[in-house]
C-alpha atoms as a PDB file:
ATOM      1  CA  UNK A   1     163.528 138.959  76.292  1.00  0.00           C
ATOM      2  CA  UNK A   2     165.098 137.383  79.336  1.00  0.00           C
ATOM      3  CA  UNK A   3     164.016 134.308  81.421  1.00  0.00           C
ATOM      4  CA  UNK A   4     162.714 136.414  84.089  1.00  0.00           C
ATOM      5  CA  UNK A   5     160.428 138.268  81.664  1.00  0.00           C
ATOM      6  CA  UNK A   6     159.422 135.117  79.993  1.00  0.00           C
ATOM      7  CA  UNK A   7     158.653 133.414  83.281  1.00  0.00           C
ATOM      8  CA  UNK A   8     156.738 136.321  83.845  1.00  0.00           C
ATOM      9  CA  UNK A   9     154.197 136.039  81.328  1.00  0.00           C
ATOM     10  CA  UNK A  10     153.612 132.448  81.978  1.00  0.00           C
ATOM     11  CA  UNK A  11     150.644 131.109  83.752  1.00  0.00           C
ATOM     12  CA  UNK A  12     151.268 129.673  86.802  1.00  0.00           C
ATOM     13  CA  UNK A  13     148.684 126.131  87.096  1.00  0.00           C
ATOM     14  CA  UNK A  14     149.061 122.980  89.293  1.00  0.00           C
ATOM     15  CA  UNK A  15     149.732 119.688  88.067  1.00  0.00           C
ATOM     16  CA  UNK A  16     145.882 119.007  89.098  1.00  0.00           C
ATOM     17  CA  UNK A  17     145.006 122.129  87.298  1.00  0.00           C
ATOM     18  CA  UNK A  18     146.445 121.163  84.287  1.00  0.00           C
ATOM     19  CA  UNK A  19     144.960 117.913  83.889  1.00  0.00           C
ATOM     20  CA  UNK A  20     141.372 119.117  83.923  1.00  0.00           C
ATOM     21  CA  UNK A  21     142.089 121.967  81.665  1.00  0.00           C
ATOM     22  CA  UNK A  22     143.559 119.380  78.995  1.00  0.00           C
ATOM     23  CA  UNK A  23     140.285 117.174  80.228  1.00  0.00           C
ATOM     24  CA  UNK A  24     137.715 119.771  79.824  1.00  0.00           C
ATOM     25  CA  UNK A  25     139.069 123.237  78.761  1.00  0.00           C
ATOM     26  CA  UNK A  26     136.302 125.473  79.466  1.00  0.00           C
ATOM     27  CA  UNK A  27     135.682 123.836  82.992  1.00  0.00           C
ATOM     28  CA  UNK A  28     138.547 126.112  83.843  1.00  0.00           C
ATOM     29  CA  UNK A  29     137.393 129.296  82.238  1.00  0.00           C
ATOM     30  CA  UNK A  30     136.721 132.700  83.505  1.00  0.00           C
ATOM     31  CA  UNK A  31     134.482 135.390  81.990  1.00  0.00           C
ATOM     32  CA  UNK A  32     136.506 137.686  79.026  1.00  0.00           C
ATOM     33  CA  UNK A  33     139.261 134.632  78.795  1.00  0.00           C
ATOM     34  CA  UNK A  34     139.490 131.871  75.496  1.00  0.00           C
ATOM     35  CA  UNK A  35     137.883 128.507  77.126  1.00  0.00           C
ATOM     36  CA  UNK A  36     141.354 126.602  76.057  1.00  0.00           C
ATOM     37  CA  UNK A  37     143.311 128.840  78.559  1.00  0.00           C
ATOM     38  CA  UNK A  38     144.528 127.346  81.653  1.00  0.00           C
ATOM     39  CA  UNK A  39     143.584 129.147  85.117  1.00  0.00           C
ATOM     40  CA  UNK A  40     144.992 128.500  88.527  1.00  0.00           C
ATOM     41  CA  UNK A  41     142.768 126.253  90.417  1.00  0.00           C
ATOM     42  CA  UNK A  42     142.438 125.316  94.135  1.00  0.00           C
ATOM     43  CA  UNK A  43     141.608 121.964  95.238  1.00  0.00           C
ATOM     44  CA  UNK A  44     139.065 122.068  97.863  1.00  0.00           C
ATOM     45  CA  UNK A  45     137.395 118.796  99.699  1.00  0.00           C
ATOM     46  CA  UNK A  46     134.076 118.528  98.356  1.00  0.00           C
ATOM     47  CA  UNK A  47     131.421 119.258 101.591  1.00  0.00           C
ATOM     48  CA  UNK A  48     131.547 115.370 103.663  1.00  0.00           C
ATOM     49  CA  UNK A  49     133.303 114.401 101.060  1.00  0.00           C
ATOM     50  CA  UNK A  50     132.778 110.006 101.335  1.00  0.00           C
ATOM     51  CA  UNK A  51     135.439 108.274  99.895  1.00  0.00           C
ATOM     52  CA  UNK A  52     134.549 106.123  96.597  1.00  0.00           C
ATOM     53  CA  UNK A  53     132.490 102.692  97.295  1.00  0.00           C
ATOM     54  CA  UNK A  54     131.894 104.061 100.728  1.00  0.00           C
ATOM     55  CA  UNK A  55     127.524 104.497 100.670  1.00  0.00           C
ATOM     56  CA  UNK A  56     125.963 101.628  98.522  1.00  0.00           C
ATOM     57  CA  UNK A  57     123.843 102.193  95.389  1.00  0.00           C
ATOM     58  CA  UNK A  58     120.434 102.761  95.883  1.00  0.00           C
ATOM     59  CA  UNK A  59     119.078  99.798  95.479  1.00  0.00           C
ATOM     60  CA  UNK A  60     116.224  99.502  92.230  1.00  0.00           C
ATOM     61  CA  UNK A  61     112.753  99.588  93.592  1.00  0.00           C
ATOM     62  CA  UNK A  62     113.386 101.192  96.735  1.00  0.00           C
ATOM     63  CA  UNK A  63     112.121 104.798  95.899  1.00  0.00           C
ATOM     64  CA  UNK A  64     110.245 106.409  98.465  1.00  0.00           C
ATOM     65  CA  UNK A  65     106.399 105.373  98.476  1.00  0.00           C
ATOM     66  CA  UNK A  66     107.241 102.139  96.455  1.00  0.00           C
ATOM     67  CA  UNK A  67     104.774 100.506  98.669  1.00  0.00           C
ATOM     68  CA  UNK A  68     101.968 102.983  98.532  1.00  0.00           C
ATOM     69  CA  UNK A  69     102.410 103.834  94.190  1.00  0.00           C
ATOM     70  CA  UNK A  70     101.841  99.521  94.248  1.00  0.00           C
ATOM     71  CA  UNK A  71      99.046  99.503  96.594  1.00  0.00           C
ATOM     72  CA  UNK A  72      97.091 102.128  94.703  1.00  0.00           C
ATOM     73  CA  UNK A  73      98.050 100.970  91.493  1.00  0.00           C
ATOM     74  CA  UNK A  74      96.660  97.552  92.503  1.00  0.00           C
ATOM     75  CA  UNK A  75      93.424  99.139  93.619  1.00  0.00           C
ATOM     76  CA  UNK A  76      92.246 100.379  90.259  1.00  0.00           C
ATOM     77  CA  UNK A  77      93.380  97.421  88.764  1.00  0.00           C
ATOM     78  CA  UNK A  78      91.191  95.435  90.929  1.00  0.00           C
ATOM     79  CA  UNK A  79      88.521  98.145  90.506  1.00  0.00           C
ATOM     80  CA  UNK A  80      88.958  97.724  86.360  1.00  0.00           C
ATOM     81  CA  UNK A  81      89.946  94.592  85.363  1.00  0.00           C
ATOM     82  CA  UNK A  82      87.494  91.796  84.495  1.00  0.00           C
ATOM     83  CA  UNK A  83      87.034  89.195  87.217  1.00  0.00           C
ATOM     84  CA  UNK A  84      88.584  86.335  84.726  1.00  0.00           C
ATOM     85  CA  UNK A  85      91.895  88.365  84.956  1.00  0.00           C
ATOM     86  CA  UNK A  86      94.779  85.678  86.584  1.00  0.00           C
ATOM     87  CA  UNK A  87      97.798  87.195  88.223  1.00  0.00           C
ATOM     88  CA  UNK A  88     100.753  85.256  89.994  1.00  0.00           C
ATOM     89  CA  UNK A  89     100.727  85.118  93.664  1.00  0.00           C
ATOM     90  CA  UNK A  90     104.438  85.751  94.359  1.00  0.00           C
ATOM     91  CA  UNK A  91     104.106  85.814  98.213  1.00  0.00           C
ATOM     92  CA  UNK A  92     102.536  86.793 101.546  1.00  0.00           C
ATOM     93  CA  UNK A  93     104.508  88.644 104.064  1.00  0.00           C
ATOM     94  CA  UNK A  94     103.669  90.471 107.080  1.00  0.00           C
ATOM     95  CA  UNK A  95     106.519  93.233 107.379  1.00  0.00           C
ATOM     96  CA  UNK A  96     106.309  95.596 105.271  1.00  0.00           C
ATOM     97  CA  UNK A  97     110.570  96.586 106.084  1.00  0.00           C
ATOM     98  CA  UNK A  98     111.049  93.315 104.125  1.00  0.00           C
ATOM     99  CA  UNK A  99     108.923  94.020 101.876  1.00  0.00           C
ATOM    100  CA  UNK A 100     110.992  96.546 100.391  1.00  0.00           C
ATOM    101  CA  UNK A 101     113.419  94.557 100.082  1.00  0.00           C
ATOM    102  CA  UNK A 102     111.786  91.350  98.500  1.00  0.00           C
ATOM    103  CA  UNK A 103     110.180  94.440  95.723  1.00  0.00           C
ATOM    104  CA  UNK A 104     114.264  95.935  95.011  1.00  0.00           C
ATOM    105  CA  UNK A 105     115.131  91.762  94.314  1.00  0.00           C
ATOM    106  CA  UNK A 106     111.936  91.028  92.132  1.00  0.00           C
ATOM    107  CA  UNK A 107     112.908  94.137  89.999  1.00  0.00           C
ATOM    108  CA  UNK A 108     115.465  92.513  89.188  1.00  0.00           C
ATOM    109  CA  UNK A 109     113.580  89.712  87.064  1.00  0.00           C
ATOM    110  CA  UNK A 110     110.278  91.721  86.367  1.00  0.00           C
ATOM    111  CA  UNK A 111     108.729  95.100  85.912  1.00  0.00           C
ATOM    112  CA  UNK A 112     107.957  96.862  88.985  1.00  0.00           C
ATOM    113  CA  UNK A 113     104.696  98.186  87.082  1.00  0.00           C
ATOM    114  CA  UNK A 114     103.554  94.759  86.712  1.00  0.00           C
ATOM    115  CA  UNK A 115     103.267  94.414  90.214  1.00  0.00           C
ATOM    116  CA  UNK A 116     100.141  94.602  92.395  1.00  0.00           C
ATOM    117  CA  UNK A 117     100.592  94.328  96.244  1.00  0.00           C
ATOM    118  CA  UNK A 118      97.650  94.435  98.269  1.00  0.00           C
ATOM    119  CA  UNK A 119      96.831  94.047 102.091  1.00  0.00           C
ATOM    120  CA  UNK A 120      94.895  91.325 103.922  1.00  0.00           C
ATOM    121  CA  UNK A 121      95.139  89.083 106.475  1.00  0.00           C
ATOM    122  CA  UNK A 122      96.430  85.882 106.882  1.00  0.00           C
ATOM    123  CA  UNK A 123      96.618  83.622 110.011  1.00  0.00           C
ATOM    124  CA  UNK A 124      94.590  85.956 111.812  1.00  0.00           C
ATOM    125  CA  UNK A 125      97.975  88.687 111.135  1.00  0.00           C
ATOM    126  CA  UNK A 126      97.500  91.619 108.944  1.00  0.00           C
ATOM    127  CA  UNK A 127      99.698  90.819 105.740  1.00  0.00           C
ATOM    128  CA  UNK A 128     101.023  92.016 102.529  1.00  0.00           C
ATOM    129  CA  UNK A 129     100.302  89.850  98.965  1.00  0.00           C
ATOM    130  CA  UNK A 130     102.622  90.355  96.565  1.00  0.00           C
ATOM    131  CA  UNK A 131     101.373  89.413  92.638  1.00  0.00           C
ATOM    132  CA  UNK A 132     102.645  89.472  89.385  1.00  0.00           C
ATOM    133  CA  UNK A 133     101.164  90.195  85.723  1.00  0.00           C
ATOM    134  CA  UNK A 134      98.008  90.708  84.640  1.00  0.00           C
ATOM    135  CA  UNK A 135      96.609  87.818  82.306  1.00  0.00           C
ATOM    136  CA  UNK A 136      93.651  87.569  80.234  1.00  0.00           C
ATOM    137  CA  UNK A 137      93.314  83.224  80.316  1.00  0.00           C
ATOM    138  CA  UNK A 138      94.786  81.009  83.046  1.00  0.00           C
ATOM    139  CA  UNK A 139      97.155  79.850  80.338  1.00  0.00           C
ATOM    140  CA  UNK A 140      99.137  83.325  79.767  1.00  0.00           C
ATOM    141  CA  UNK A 141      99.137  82.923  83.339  1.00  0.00           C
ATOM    142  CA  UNK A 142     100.415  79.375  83.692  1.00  0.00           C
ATOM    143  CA  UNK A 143     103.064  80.423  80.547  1.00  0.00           C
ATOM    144  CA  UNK A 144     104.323  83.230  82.879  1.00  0.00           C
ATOM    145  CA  UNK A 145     104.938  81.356  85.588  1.00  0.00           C
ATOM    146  CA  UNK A 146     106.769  78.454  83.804  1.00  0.00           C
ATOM    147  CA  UNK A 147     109.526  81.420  82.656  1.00  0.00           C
ATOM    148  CA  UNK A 148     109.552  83.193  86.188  1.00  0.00           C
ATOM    149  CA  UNK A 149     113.503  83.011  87.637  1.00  0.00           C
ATOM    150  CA  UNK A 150     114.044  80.344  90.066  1.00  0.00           C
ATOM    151  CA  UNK A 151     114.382  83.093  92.705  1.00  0.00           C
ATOM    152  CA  UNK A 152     110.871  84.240  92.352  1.00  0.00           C
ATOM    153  CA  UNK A 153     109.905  80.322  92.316  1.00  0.00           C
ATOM    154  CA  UNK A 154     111.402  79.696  95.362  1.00  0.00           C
ATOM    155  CA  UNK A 155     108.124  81.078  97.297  1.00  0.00           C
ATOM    156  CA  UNK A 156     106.000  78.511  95.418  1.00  0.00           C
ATOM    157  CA  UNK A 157     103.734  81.192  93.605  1.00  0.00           C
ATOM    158  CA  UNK A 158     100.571  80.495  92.682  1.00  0.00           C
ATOM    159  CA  UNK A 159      97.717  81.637  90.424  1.00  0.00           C
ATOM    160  CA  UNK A 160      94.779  83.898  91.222  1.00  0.00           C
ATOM    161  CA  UNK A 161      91.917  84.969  89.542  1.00  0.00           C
ATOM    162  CA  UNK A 162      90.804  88.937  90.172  1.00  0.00           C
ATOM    163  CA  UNK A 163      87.235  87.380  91.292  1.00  0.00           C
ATOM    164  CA  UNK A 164      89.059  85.230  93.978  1.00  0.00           C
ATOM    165  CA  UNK A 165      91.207  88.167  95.434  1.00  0.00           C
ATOM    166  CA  UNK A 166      88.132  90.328  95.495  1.00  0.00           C
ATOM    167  CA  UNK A 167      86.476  87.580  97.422  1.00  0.00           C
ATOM    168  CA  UNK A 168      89.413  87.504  99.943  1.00  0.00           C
ATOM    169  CA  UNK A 169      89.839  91.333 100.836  1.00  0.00           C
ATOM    170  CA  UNK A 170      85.949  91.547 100.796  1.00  0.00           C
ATOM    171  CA  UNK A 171      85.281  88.544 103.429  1.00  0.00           C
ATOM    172  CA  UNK A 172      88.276  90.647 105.424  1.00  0.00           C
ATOM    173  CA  UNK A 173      86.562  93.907 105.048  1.00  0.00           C
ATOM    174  CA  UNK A 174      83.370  92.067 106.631  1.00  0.00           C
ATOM    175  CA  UNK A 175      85.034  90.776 109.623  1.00  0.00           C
END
């Protein structure tokens, strides 16, 4: 057999080719053909391709209707628990934009399910509170907020009872 005719019978691949089929032979495969043979393959940009470290990471906590899944979750928790129940008042804040944001930091420290936001008002502005935990006896409570991250300390948090923050949103409703 002569160069030519070997040549011949050779596949033809690019470099890039090459290196996935040694990376992941069957990647490459067609139908009827061993997964460990090489095929030619061309390289086409991926559709708005973005180079690497171009669009941030989607921030934890930030899903769509992060808001809304806490404010009903905090609802039947309010509706349920017994009015002896302490939580940690993280904070008040009246935009709801940073909001979102203050939620994707405190996942960072706690459980996002352990969270119960719900709205009111505060001087005279309609606001967002923002608690933490669900305790049986002020001491849990207390304990839990003695181990809280000095972030999530910074807002000097406080505790609540569910009987208090039922008094609160129903004095609002009344008004």
């Amino acid at each position: 057999m002569s160069n030519a005719e070997t040549n011949k019978k050779k596949p033809v691949i690019s470099a890039k080719a090459s290196a996935s089929a040694v990376a992941n032979p069957s990647q490459g495969a067609k139908a009827g053909m061993p997964a460990s043979t090489p095929t030619a393959v061309a390289a086409t940009p991926a559709p708005s391709a973005v180079p690497m470290g171009k669009l941030p990471p989607r921030p934890p906590g930030n899903e769509p209707g992060l808001v809304e899944q806490r404010l009903a979750a905090t609802q039947e928790w309010l509706a349920n628990a017994a009015q002896t129940t302490y939580s940690i008042q993280l904070m008040g804040i009246d935009n709801e934009e940073q909001l979102k944001n203050h939620l994707d930091d405190i996942a960072k420290f706690v459980e996002v399910n352990r969270v119960f936001l719900y709205r009111t008002i505060a001087n005279r502005k309609a606001s967002l509170t923002l608690l933490y935990g669900s305790f049986s006896d002020r001491r849990a409570a207390q304990d839990a907020l003695e181990k809280l991250s000095p972030s999530l300390k910074a807002n000097r948090p406080i505790l609540r009872t569910v009987r208090g923050i039922r008094t609160e949103l129903e004095r609002h409703r009344s008004s």
